[in-house]
Protein backbone atom coordinates (compact mmCIF):
# COMPACT_ATOMS: atom_id res chain seq x y z
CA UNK A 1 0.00 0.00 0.00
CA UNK A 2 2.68 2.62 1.03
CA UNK A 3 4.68 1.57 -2.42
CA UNK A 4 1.24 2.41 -3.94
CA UNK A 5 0.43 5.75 -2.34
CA UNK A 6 4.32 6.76 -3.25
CA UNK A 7 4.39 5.97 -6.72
CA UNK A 8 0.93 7.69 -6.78
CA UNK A 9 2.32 11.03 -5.33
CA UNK A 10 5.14 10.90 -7.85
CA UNK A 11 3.00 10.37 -10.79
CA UNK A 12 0.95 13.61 -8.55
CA UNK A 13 4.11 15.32 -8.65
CA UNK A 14 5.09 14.68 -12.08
CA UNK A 15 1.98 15.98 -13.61
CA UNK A 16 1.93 18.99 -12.07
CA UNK A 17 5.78 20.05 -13.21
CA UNK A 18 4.82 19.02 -16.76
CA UNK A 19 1.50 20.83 -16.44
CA UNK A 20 3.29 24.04 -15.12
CA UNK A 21 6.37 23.35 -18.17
CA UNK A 22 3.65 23.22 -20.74
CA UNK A 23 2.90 27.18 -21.17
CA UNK A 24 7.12 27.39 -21.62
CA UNK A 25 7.15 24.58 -24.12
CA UNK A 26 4.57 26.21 -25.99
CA UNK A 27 6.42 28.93 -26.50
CA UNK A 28 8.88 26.56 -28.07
CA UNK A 29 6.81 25.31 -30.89
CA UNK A 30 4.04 27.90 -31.96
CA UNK A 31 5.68 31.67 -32.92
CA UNK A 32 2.36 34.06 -33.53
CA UNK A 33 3.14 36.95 -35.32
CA UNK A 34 1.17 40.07 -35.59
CA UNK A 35 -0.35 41.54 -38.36
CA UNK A 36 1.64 44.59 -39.98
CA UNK A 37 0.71 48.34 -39.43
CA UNK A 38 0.10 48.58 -43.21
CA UNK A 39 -2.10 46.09 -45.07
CA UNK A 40 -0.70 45.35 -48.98
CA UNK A 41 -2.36 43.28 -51.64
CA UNK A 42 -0.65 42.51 -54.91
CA UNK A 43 -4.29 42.38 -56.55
CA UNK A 44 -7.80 42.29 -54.88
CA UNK A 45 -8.14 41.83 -51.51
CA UNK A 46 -10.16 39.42 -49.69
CA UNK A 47 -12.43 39.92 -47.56
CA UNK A 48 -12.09 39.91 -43.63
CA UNK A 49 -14.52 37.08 -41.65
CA UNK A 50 -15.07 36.63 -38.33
CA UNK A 51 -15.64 32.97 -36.43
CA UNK A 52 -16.48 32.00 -33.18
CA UNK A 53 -15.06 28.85 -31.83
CA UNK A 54 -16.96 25.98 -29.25
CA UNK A 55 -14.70 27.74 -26.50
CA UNK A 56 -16.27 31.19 -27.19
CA UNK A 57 -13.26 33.12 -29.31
CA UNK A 58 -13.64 34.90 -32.21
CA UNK A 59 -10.99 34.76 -34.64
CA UNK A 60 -10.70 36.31 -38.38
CA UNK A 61 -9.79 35.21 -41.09
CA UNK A 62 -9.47 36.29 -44.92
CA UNK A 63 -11.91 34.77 -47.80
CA UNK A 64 -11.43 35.34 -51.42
CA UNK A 65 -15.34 34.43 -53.10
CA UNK A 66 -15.60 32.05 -55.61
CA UNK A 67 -15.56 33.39 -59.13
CA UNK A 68 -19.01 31.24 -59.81
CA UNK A 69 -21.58 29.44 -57.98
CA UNK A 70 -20.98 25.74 -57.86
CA UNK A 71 -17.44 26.22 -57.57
CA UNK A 72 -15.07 24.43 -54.97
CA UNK A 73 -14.15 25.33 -51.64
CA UNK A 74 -10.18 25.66 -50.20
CA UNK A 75 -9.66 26.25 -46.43
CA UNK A 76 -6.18 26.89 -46.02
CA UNK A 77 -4.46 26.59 -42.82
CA UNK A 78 -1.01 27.97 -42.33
CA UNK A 79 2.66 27.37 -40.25
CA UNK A 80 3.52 27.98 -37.10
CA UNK A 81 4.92 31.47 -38.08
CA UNK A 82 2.91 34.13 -39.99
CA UNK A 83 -0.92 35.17 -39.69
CA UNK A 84 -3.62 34.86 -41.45
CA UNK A 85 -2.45 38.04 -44.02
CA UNK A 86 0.61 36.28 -44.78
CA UNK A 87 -1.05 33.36 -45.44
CA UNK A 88 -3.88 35.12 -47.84
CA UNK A 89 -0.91 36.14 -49.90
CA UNK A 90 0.81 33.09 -50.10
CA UNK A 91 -1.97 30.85 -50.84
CA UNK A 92 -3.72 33.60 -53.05
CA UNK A 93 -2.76 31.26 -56.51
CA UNK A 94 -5.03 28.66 -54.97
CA UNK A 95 -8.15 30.83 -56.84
CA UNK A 96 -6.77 31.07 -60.33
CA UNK A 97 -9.70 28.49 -61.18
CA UNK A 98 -11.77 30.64 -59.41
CA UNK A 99 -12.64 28.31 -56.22
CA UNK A 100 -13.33 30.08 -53.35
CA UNK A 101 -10.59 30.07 -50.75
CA UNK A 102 -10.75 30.93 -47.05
CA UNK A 103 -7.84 31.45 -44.92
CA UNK A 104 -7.87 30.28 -41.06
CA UNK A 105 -6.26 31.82 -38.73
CA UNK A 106 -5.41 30.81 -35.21
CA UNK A 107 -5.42 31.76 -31.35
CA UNK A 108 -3.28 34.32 -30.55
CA UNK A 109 -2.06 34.62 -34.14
CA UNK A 110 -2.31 37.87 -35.92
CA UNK A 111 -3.75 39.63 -32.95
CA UNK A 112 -6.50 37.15 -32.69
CA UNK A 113 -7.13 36.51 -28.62
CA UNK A 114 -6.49 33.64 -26.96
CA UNK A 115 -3.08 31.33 -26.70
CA UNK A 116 -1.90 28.26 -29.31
CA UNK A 117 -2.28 24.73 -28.68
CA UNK A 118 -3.35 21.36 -30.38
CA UNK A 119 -7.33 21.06 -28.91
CA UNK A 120 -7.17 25.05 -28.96
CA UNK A 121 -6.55 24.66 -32.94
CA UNK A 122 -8.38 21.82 -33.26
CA UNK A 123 -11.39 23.84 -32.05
CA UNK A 124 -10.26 26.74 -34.54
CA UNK A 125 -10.03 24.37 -37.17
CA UNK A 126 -13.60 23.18 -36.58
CA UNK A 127 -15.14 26.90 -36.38
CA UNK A 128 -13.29 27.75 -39.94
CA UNK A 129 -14.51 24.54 -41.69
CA UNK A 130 -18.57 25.06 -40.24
CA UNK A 131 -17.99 28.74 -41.46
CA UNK A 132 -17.02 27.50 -45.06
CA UNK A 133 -20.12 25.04 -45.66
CA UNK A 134 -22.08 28.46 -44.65
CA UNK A 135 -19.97 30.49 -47.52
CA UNK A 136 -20.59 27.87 -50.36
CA UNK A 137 -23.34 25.70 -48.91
CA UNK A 138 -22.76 22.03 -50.90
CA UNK A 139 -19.61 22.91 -52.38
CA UNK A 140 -16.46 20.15 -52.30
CA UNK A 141 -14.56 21.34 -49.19
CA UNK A 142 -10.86 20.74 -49.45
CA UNK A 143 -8.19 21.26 -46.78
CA UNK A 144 -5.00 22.61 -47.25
CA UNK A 145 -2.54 22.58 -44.72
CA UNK A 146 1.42 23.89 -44.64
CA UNK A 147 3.53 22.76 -41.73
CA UNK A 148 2.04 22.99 -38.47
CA UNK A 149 -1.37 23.41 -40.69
CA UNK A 150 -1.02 20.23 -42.08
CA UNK A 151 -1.22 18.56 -39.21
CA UNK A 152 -4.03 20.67 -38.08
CA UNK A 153 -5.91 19.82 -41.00
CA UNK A 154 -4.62 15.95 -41.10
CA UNK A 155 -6.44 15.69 -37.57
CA UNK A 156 -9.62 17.75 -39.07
CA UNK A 157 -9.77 15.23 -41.72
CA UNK A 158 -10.52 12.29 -39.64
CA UNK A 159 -13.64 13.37 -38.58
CA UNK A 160 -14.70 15.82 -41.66
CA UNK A 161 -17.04 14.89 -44.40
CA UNK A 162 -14.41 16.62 -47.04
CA UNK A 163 -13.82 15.92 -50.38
CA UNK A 164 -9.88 15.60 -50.02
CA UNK A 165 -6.82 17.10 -47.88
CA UNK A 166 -3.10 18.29 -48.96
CA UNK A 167 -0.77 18.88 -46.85
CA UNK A 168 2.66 20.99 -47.81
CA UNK A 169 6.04 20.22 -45.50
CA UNK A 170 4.17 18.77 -42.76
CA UNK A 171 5.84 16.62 -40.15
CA UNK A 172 5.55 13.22 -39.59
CA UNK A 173 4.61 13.97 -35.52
CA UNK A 174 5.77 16.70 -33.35
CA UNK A 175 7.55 14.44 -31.06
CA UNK A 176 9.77 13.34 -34.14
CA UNK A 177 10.30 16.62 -34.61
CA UNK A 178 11.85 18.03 -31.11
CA UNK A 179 15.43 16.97 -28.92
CA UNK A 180 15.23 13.44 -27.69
CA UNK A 181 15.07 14.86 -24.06
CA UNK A 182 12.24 16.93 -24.68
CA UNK A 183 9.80 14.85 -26.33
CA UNK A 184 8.47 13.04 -22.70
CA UNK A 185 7.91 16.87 -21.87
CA UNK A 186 5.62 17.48 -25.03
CA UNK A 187 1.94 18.62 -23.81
CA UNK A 188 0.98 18.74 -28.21
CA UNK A 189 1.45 16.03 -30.19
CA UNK A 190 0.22 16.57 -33.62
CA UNK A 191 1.12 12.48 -34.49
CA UNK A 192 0.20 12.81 -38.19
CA UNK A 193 1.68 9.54 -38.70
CA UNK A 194 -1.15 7.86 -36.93
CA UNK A 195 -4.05 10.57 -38.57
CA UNK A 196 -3.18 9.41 -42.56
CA UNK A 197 -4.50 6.37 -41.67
CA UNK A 198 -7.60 7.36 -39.96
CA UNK A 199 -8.13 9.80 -43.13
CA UNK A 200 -12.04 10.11 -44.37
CA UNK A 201 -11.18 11.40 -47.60
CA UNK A 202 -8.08 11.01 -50.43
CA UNK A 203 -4.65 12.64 -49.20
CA UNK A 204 -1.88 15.08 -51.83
CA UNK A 205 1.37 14.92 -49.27
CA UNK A 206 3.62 17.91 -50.67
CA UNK A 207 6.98 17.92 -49.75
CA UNK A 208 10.21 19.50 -51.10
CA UNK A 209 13.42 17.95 -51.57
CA UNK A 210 15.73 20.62 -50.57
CA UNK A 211 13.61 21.06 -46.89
CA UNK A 212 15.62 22.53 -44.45
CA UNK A 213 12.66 22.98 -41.55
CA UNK A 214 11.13 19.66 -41.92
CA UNK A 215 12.91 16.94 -43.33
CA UNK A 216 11.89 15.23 -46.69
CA UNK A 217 12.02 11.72 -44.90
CA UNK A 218 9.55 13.13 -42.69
CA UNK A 219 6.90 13.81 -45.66
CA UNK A 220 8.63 10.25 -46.89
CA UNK A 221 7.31 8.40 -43.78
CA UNK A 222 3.68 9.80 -44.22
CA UNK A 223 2.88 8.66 -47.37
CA UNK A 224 4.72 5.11 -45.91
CA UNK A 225 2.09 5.12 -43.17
CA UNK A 226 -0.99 6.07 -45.37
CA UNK A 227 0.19 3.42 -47.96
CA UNK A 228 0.76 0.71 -45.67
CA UNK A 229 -3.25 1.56 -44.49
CA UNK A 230 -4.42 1.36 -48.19
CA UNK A 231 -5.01 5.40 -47.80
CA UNK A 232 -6.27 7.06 -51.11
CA UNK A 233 -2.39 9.30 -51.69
CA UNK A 234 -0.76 10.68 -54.09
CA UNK A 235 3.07 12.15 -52.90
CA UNK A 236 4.28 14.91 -54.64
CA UNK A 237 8.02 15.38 -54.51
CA UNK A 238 9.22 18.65 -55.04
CA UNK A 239 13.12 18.32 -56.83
CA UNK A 240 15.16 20.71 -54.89
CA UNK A 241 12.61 22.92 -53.30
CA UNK A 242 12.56 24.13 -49.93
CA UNK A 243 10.17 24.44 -46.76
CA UNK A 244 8.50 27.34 -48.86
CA UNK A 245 8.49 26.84 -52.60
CA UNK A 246 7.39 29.39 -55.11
CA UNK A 247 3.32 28.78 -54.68
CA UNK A 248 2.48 30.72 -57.69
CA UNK A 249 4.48 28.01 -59.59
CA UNK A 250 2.75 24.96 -57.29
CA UNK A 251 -0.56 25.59 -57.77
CA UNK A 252 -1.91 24.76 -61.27
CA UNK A 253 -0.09 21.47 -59.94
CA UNK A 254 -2.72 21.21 -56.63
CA UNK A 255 -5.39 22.21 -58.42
CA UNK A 256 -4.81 19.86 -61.30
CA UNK A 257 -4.42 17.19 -58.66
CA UNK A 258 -7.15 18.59 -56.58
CA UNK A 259 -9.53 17.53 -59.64
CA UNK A 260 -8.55 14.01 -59.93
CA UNK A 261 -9.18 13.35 -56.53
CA UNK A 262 -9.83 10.62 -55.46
CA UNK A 263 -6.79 9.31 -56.69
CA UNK A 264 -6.17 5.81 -58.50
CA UNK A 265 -1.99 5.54 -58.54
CA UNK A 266 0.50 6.70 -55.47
CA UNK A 267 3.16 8.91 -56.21
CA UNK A 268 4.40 11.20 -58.73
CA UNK A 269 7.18 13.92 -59.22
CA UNK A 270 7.14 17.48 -59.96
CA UNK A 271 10.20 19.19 -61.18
């Protein structure tokens, strides 16, 4: 009995120091960044939204219309740097087809209020996608996710009805990601390995080459995972391209691979 009550107030103890470590960890992984003084759009710009998520924040985001009715829905989610602006310009080539395309945004990004973590984006995640259907009621939804946002969005996708998810330089799980001595200290995990093969809907894993912030053999060991569970992926290796490649040169490529979803072959290359 006393070795039970011991190892009882250790475990006690224990939780409580990684409880109290968590806020500092944090820190560690997300990196919110304001939004500038000065807005600038390189052509139209799209319009500001508001959401409010199951825990009561509101958060905005950006949304560029569709050109059309009947057209297809994008919800991008972006990395743990950046904001929802310099997301909107980034992923602005997604609506060359004229889909629409609405950019999430997270807590305590881009002035938004509250503070990062994986159930707080997982509820922000949620609020975005239930905003969407509202935009373009019965239009395809897709998910698009880069970094940190794919795994966001790899999670979202086991329990969305969506018509597909991509993911650009995600990770293959957060804890693969940090030191070896502070993974047991992790209080997000973000395992994307183990979401590709709970996936709802047919998978596009982008990843460069040339990464430098997360490795290609991470992206590599995804579309292992979701193979080896008889996923629906395609991987798209990027020759020589980095953690951000040139999106206005990557996109007819989604969006041509967007349309053949869901897929019937497994991998292909993209110079």
């Amino acid at each position: 009995m006393k070795g039970l009550v011991r190892a009882a107030v250790v475990a006690l103890g224990l939780a409580v120091s990684l409880s109290a470590c968590a806020p500092v960890v944090r820190s560690n992984i997300y990196f919110p960044e304001p939004l500038p003084a000065a807005l600038e759009w390189p052509a139209a710009a799209p319009r500001e939204v508001s959401v409010t998520t199951a825990d009561g924040l509101s958060l905005k985001g950006y949304y560029y219309p569709p050109r059309e009715p009947g057209k297809r829905l994008i919800v991008f989610f972006h990395g743990n740097g950046g904001n929802r602006y310099t997301a909107a310009r980034y992923a602005a080539p997604l609506t060359q087809e004229g889909d629409g395309l609405l950019i999430a945004d997270y807590r305590g990004y881009g002035g938004n209020p509250g503070k990062p973590s994986e159930t707080g984006l997982r509820a922000d995640a949620a609020a975005f996608i239930a905003y969407g259907r509202t935009l373009q009621p019965g239009a395809l939804v897709y998910l698009f996710g880069h970094s940190l946002g794919g795994g966001v969005v790899l999670d979202a996708a086991t329990r969305e009805d969506i018509a597909g998810v991509i993911t650009l330089g995600t990770f293959s799980s957060l804890s693969d990601m940090a030191p070896a001595y502070a993974r047991p200290i992790l209080p997000d995990r973000f395992d994307n390995r183990k979401a590709v093969t709970h996936l709802k809907a047919s998978l596009l894993l982008i990843h460069g080459t040339a990464d430098n912030v997360v490795p290609f053999a991470q992206g590599k060991a995804l579309n292992d995972a979701a193979t080896t569970a008889n996923a629906d992926v395609r991987f798209l290796q990027l020759k020589g391209a980095d953690h951000h490649p040139d999106f206005a040169r990557l996109a007819p490529s989604v969006l041509q691979q967007i349309g053949q979803m869901p897929f019937n072959d497994r991998n292909i290359h993209a110079q």
